[in-house]
Structure formats: C-alpha cells, structure tokens
N, C-alpha and C. Protein backbone atom coordinates (compact mmCIF):
# COMPACT_ATOMS: atom_id res chain seq x y z
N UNK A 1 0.85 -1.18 0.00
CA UNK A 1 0.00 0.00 0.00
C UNK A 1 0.89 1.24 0.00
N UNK A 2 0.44 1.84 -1.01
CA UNK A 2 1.47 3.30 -0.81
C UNK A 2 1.30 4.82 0.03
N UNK A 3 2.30 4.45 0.49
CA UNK A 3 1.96 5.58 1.73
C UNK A 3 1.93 7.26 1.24
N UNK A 4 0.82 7.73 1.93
CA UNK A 4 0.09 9.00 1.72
C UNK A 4 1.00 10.11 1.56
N UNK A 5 2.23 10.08 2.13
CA UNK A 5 3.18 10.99 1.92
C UNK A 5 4.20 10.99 0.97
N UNK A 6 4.04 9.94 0.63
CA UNK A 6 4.86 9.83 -0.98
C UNK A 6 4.39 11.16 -2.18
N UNK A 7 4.80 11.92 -2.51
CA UNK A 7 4.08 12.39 -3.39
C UNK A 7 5.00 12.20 -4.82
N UNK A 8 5.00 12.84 -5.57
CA UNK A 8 5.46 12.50 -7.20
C UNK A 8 4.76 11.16 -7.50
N UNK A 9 3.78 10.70 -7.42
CA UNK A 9 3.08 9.33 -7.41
C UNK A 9 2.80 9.50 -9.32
N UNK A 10 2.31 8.75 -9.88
CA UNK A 10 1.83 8.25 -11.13
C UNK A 10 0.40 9.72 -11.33
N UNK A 11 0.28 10.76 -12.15
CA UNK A 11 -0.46 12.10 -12.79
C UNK A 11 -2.18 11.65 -12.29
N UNK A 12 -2.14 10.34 -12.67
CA UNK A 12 -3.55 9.85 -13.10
C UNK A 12 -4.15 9.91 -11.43
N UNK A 13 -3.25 9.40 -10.14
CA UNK A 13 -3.41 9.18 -8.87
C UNK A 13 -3.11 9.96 -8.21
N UNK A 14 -2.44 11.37 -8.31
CA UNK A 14 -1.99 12.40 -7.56
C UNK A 14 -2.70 13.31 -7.89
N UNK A 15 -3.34 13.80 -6.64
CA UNK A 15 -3.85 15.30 -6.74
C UNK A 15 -2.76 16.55 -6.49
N UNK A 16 -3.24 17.30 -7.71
CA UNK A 16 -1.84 18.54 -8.05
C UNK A 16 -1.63 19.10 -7.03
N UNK A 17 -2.87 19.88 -6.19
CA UNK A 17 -2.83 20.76 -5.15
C UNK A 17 -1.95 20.30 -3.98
N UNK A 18 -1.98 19.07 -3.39
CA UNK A 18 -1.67 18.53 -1.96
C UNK A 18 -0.56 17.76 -2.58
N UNK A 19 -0.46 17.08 -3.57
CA UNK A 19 0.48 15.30 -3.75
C UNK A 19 0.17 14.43 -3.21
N UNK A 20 -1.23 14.51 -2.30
CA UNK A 20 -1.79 13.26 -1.71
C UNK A 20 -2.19 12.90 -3.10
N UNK A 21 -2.84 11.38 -2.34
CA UNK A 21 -3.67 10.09 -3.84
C UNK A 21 -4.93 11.03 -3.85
N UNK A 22 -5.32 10.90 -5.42
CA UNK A 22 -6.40 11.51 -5.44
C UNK A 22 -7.64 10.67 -5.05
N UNK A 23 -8.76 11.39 -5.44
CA UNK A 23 -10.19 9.92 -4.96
C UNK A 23 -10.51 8.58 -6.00
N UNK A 24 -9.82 9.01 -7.08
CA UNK A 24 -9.64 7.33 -8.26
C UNK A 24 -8.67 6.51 -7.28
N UNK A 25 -7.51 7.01 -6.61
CA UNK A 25 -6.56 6.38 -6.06
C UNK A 25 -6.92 5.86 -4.63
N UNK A 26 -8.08 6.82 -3.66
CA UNK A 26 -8.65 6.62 -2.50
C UNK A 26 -9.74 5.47 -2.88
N UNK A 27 -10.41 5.74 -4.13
CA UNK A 27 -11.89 4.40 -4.27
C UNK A 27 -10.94 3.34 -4.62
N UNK A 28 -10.19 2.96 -4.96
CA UNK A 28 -9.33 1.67 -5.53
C UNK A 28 -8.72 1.25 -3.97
N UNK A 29 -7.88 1.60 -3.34
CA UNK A 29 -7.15 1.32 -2.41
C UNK A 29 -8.62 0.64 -0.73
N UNK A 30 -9.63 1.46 -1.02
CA UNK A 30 -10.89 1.66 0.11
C UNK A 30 -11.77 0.71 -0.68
N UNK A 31 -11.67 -0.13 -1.86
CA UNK A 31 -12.41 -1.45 -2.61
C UNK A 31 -11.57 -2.71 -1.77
N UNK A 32 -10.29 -2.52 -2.14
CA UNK A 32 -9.46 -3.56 -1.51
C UNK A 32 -9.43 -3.69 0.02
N UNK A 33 -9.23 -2.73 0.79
CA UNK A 33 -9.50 -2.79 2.62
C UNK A 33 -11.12 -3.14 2.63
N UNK A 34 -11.50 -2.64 2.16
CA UNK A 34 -13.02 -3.02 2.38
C UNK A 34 -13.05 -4.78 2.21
N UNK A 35 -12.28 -5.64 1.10
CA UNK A 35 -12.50 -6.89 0.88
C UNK A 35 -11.52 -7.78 1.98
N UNK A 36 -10.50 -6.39 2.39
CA UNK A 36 -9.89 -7.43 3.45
C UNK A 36 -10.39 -7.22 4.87
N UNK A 37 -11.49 -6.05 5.26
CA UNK A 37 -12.26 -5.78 6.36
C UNK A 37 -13.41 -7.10 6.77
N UNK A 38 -13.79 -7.49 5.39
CA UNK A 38 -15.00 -8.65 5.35
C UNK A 38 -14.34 -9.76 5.63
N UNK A 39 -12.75 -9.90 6.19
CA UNK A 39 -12.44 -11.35 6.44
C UNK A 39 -12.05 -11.04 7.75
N UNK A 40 -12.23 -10.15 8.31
CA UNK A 40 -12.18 -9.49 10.14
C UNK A 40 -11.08 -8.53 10.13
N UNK A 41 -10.54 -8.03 9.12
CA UNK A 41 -9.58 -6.53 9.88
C UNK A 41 -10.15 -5.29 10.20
N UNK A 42 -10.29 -5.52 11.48
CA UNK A 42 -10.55 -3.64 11.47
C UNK A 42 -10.39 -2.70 10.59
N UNK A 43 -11.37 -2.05 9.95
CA UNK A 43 -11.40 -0.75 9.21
C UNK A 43 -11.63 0.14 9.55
N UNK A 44 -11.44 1.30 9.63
CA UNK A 44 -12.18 2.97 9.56
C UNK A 44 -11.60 3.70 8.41
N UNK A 45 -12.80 4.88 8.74
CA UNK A 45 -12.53 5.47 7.78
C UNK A 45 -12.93 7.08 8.17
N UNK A 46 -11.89 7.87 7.91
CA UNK A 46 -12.15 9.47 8.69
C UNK A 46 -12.24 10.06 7.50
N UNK A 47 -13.37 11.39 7.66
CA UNK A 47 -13.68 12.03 6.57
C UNK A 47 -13.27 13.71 7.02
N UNK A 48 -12.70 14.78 6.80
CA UNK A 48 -12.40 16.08 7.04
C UNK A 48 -12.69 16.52 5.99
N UNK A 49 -13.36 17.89 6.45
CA UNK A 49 -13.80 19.05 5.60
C UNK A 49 -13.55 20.02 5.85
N UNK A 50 -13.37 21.39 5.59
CA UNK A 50 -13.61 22.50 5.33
C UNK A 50 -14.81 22.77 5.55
N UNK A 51 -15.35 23.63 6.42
CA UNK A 51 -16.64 23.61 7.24
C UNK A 51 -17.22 25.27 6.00
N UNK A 52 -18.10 24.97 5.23
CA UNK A 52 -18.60 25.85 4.08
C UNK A 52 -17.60 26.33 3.24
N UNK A 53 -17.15 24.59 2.74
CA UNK A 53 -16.10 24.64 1.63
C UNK A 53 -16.57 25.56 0.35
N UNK A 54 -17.94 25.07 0.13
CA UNK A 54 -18.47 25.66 -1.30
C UNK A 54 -18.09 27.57 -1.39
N UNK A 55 -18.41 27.75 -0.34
CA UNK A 55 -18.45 29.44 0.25
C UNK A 55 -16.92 30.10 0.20
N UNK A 56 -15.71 29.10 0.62
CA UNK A 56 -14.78 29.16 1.04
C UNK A 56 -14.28 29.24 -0.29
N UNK A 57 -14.31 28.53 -1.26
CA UNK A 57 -13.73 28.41 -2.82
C UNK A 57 -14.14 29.65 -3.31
N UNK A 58 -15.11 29.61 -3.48
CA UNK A 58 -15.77 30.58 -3.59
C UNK A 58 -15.50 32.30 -4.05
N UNK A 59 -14.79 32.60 -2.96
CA UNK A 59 -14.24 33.73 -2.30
C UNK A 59 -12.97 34.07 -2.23
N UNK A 60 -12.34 32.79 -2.29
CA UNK A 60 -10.61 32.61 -2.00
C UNK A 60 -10.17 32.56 -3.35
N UNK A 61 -9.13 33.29 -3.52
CA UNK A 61 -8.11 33.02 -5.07
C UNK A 61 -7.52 32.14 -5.05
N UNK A 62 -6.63 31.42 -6.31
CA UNK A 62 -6.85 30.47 -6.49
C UNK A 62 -5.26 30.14 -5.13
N UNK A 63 -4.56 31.16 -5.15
CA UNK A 63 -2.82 31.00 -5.08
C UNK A 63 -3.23 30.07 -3.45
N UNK A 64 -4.25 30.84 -2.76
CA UNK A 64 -4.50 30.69 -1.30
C UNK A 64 -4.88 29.93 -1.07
N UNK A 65 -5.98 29.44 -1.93
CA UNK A 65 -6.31 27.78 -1.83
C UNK A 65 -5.40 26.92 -2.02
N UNK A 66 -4.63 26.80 -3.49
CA UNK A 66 -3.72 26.27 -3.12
C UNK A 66 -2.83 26.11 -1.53
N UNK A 67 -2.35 27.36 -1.43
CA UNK A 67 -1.65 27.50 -0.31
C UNK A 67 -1.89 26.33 1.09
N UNK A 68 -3.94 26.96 1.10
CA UNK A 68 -4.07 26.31 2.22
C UNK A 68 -4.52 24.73 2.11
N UNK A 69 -4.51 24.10 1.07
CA UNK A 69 -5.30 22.98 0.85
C UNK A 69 -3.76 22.11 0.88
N UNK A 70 -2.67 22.47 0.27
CA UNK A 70 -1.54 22.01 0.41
C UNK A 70 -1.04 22.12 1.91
N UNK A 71 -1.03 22.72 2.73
CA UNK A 71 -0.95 22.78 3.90
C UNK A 71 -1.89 21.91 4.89
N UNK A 72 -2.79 21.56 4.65
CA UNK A 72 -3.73 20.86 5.47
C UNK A 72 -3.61 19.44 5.27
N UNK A 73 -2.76 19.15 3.89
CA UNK A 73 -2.26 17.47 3.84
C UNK A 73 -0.98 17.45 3.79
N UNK A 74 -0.11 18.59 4.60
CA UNK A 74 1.18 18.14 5.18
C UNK A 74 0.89 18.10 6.51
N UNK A 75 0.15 19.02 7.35
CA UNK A 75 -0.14 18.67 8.70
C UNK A 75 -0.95 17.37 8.74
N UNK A 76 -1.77 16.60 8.29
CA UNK A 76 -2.50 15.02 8.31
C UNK A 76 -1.24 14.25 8.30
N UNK A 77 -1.05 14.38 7.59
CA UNK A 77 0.33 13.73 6.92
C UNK A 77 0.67 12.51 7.99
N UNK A 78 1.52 13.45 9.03
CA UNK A 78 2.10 12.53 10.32
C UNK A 78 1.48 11.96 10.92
N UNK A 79 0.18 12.29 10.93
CA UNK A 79 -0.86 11.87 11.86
C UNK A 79 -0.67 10.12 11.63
N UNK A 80 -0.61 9.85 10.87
CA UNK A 80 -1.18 8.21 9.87
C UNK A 80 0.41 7.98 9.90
N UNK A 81 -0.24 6.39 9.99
CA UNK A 81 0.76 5.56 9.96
C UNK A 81 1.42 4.72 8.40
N UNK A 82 2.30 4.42 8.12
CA UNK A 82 2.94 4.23 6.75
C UNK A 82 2.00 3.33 6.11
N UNK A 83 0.86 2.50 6.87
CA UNK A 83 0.16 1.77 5.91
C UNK A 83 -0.95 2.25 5.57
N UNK A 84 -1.82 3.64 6.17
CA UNK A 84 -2.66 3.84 6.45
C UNK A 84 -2.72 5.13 4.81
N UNK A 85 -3.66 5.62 4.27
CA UNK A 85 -3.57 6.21 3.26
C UNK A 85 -4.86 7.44 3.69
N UNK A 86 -4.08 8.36 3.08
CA UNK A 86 -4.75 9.72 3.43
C UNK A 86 -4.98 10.84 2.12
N UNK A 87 -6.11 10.89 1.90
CA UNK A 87 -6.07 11.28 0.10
C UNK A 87 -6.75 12.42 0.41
N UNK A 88 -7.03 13.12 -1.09
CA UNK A 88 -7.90 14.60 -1.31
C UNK A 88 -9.19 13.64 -1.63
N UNK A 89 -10.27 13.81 -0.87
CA UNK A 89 -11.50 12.82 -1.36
C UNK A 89 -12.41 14.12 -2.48
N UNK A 90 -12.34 15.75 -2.16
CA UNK A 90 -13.00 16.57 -3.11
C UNK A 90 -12.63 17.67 -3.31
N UNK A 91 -13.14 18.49 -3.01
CA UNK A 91 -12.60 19.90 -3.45
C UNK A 91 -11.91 20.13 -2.14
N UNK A 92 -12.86 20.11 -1.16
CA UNK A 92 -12.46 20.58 0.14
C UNK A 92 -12.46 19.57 1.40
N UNK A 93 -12.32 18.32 0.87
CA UNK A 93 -12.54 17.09 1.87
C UNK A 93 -11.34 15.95 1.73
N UNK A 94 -10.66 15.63 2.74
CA UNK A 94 -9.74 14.75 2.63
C UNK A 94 -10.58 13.69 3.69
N UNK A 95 -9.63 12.02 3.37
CA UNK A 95 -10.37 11.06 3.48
C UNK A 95 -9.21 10.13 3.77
N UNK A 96 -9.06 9.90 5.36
CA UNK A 96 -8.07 8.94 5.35
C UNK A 96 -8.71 7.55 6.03
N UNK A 97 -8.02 6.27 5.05
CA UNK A 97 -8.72 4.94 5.59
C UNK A 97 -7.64 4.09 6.21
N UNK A 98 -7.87 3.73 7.53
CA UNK A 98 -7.25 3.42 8.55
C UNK A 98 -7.44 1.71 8.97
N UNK A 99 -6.20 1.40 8.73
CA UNK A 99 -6.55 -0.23 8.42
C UNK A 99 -6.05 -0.68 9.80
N UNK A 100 -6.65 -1.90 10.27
CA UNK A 100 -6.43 -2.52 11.97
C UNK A 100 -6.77 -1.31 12.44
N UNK A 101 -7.69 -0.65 12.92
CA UNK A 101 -8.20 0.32 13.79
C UNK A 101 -9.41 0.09 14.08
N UNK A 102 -9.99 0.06 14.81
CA UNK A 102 -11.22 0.69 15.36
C UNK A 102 -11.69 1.29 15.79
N UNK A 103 -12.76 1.96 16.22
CA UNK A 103 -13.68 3.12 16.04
C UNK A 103 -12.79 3.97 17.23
N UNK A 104 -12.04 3.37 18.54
CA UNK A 104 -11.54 4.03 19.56
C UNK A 104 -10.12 4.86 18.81
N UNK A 105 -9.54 3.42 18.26
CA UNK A 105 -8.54 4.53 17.55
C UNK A 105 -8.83 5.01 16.29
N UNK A 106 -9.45 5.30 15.45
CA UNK A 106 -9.96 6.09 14.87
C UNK A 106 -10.44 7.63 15.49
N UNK A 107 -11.07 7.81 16.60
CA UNK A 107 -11.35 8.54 17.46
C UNK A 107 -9.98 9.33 17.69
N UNK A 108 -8.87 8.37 18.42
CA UNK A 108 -7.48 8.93 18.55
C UNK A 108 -6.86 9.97 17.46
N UNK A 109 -7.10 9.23 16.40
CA UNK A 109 -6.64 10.01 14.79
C UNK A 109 -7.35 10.86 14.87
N UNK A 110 -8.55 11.24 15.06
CA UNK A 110 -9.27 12.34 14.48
C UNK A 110 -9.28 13.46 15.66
N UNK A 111 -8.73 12.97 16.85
CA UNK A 111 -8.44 13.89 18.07
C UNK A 111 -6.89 14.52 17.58
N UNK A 112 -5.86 14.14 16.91
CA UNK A 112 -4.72 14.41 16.88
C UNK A 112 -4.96 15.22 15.37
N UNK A 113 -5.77 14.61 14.49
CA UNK A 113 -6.31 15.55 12.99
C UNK A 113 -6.35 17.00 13.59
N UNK A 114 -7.32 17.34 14.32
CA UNK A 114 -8.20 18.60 15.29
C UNK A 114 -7.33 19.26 15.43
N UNK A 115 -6.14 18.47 16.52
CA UNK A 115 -5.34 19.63 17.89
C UNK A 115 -4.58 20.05 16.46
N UNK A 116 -3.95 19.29 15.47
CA UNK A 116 -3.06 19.84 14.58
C UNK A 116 -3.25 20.82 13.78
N UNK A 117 -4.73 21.17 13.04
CA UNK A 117 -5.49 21.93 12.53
C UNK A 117 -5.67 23.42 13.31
N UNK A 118 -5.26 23.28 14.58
CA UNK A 118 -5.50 24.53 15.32
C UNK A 118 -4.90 25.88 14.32
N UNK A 119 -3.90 25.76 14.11
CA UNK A 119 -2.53 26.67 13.44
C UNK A 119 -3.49 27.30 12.41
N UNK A 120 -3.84 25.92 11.51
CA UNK A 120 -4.67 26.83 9.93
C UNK A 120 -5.53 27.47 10.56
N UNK A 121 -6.54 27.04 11.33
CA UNK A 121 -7.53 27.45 12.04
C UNK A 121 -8.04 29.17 12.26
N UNK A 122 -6.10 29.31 13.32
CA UNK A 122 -5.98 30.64 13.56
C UNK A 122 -5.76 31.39 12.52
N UNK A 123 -5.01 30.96 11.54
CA UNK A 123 -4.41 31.45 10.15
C UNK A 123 -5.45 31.57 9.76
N UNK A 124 -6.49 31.09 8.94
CA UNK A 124 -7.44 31.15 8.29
C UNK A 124 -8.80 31.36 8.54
N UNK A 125 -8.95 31.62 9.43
CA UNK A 125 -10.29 31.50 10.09
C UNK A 125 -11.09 30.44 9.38
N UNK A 126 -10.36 29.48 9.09
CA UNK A 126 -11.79 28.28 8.67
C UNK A 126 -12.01 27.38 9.51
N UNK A 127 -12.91 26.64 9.40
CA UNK A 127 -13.60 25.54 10.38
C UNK A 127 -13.51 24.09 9.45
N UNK A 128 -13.12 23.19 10.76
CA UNK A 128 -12.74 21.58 10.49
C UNK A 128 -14.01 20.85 10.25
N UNK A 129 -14.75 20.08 10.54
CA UNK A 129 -15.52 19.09 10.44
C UNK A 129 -14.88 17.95 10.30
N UNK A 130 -14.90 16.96 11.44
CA UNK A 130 -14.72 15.29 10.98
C UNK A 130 -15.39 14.59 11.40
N UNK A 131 -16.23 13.49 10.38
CA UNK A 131 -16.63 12.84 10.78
C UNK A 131 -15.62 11.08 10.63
N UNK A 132 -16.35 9.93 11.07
CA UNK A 132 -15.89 8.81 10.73
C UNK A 132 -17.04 7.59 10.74
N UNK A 133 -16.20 6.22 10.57
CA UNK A 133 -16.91 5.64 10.47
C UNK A 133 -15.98 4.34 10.51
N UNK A 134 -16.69 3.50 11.57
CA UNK A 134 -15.73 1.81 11.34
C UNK A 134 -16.62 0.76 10.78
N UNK A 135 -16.26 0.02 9.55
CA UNK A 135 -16.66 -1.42 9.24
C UNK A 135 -17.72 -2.24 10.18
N UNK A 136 -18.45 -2.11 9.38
CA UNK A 136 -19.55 -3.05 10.30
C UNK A 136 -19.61 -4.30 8.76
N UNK A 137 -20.37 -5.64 9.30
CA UNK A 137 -20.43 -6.81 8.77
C UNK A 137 -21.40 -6.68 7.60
N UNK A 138 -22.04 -5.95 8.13
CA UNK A 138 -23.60 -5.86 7.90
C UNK A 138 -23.60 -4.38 6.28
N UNK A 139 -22.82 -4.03 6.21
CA UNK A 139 -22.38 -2.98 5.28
C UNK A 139 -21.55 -3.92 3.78
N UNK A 140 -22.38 -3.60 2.68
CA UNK A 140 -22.26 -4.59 1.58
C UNK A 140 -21.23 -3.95 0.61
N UNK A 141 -20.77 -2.90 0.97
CA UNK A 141 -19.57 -2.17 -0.41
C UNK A 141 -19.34 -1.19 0.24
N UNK A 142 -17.83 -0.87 -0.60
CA UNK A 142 -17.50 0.53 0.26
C UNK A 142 -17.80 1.54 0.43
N UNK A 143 -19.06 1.85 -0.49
CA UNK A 143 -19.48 2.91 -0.60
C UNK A 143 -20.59 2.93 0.33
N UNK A 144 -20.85 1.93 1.81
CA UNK A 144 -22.05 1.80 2.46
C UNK A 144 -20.63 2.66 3.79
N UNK A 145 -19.76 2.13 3.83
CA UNK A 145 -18.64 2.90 4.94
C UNK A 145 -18.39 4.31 4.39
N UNK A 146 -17.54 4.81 3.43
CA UNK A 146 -18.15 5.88 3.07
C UNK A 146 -19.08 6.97 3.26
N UNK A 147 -20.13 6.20 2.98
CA UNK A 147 -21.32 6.63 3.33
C UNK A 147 -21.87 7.11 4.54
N UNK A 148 -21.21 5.93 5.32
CA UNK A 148 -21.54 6.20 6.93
C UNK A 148 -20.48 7.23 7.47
N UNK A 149 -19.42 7.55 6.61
CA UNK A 149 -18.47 8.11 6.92
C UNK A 149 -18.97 9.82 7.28
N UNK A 150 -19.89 9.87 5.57
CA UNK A 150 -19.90 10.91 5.28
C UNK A 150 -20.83 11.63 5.74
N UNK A 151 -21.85 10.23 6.56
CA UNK A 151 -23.21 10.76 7.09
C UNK A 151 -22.35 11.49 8.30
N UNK A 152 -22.03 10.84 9.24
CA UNK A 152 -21.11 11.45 10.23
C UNK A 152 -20.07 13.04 10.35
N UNK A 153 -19.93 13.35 8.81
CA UNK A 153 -19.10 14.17 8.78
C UNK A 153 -20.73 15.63 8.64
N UNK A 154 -21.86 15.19 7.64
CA UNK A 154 -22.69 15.69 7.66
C UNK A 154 -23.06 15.75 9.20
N UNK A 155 -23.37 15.05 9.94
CA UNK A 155 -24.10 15.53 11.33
C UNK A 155 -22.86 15.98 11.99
N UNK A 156 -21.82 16.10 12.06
CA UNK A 156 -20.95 17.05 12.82
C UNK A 156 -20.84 18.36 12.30
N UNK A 157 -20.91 19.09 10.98
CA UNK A 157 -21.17 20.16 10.18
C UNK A 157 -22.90 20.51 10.72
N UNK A 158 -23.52 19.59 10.57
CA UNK A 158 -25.15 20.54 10.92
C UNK A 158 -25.28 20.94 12.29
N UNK A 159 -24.24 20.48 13.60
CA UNK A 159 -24.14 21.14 14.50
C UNK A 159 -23.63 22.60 14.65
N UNK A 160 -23.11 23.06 13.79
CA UNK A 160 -22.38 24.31 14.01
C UNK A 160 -20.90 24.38 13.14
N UNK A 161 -20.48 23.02 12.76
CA UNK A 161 -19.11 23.04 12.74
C UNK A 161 -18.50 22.62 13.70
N UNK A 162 -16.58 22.69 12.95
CA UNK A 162 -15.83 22.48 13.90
C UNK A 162 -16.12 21.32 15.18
N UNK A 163 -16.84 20.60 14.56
CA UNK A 163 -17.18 19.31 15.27
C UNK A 163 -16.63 17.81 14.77
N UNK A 164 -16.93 16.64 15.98
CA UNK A 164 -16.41 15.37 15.34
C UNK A 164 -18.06 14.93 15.34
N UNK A 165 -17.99 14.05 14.80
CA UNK A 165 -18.95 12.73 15.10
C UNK A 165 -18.46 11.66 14.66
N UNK A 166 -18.39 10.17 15.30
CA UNK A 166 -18.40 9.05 14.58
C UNK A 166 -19.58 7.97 14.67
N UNK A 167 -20.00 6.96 14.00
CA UNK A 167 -20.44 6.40 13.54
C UNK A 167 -20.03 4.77 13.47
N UNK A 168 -20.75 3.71 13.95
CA UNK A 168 -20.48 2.49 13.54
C UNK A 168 -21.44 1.82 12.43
C-alpha cells in the first residue's frame, strides 16, 4: 500500500494541489481494505472538511487555496501511519482509511487531525468538520462505509461546525 506521503506518485493518482492520492486512487485502495475488512480486519474510515467549503472556494483566489489545501495534507500527513492512506477525497474534503483500527482509535486520529489543525484554524479563520466511520459486517460495499463516513461528517457540520462525530 502506498503511503500517503509519498508524493510524485503516477499524474492519473496524484492530486496537483496537496500530492496526496487523489479519490480514483482513494476508491481503488478503500475497494481492496473493504474486501480485506469482510475477512475481520478492522477498518475505519475518517472524513475532514472545510466547514462551508463551497463558500470558502468561492471567495478565496486560487494561489490561497492552493496555499491552504496544500498545507492541510502536510499537517495530516504525520498523523497516519505508513500503511494507512490519506487522500484529497474533493474539493475541500480529505479522506483517510485506517486499516487494523477501530472506532476508539480512529477517534485517537481524528483527536490528533483537530489539535493539529489549530494553526490553519488561527491562520485562516476556517472551520474543520470530521466525521468517521468503522466497518460493520452488515455494510455490503464501500461505498455503504463511506457513506456512513460521510453521514457522520454531515451531522458534525449541521451542529455548528468544527465538530467530530463518529459512527459504527
């Protein structure tokens, strides 16, 4: 599995802005954990946003986005461990899937995502959102974790922001 901090990766799998894997490179890598989750490895999966990304693009030129979107996947970066993969999932959402973890340490990651985010935070006045989500049995494709991922990242954003929620 290739680790998230590698960047110069293959055009087709690298997102320009960050050098993380892009989301062709995040759905391929999150098909395969997902098929090795269904034989009992712990999965999760953490979702971060930009709390009124749409608004935030929006408004911001392009140099600054850059700036700050490249900055927000060198601070993740360390967070994750060399097997663990941490991609650009959209415009304004990164998506890291966390293999042998469960929902407690998943929790851990997304407590250490937060405290690290403080810096842009102050810098930028923008707001985090993370949600997550761990492998359940009962979830038929990856796009049902995902999903639960993203529901989670949605109900931590409809609180106000700058919130977690997770999800099993």
């Amino acid at each position: 599995m290739p680790n998230a901090s590698i960047s110069g990766g293959h055009p087709a799998l690298t997102d320009e802005q960050t050098g993380l894997p892009n989301r062709l490179h995040f759905d391929t890598v999150l098909g395969t954990l997902f098929a090795t989750a269904q034989r009992g490895l712990p999965l999760s999966l953490i979702m971060l946003e930009i709390d009124s990304a749409g608004e935030w693009l929006a408004r911001t030129d392009s140099p600054e986005v850059n700036r700050v979107m490249k900055s927000i996947g060198q601070t993740l970066v360390p967070v994750i461990r060399q097997m663990d993969l941490l991609a650009r999932a959209d415009e304004g959402c990164f998506a890291a899937c966390l293999i042998d973890c469960n929902m407690a340490g998943a929790v851990l990651v997304a407590d250490r995502f937060d405290a690290l985010l403080d810096s842009i935070r102050s810098s930028s006045e923008l707001g985090f959102s993370i949600g997550g989500a761990t492998f359940d049995p009962d979830m038929a494709s990856p796009s049902d974790l995902f999903g639960a991922a993203e529901e989670s990242l949605r109900a931590a954003q409809s609180r106000g922001g700058n919130q977690m929620e997770f999800r099993r």
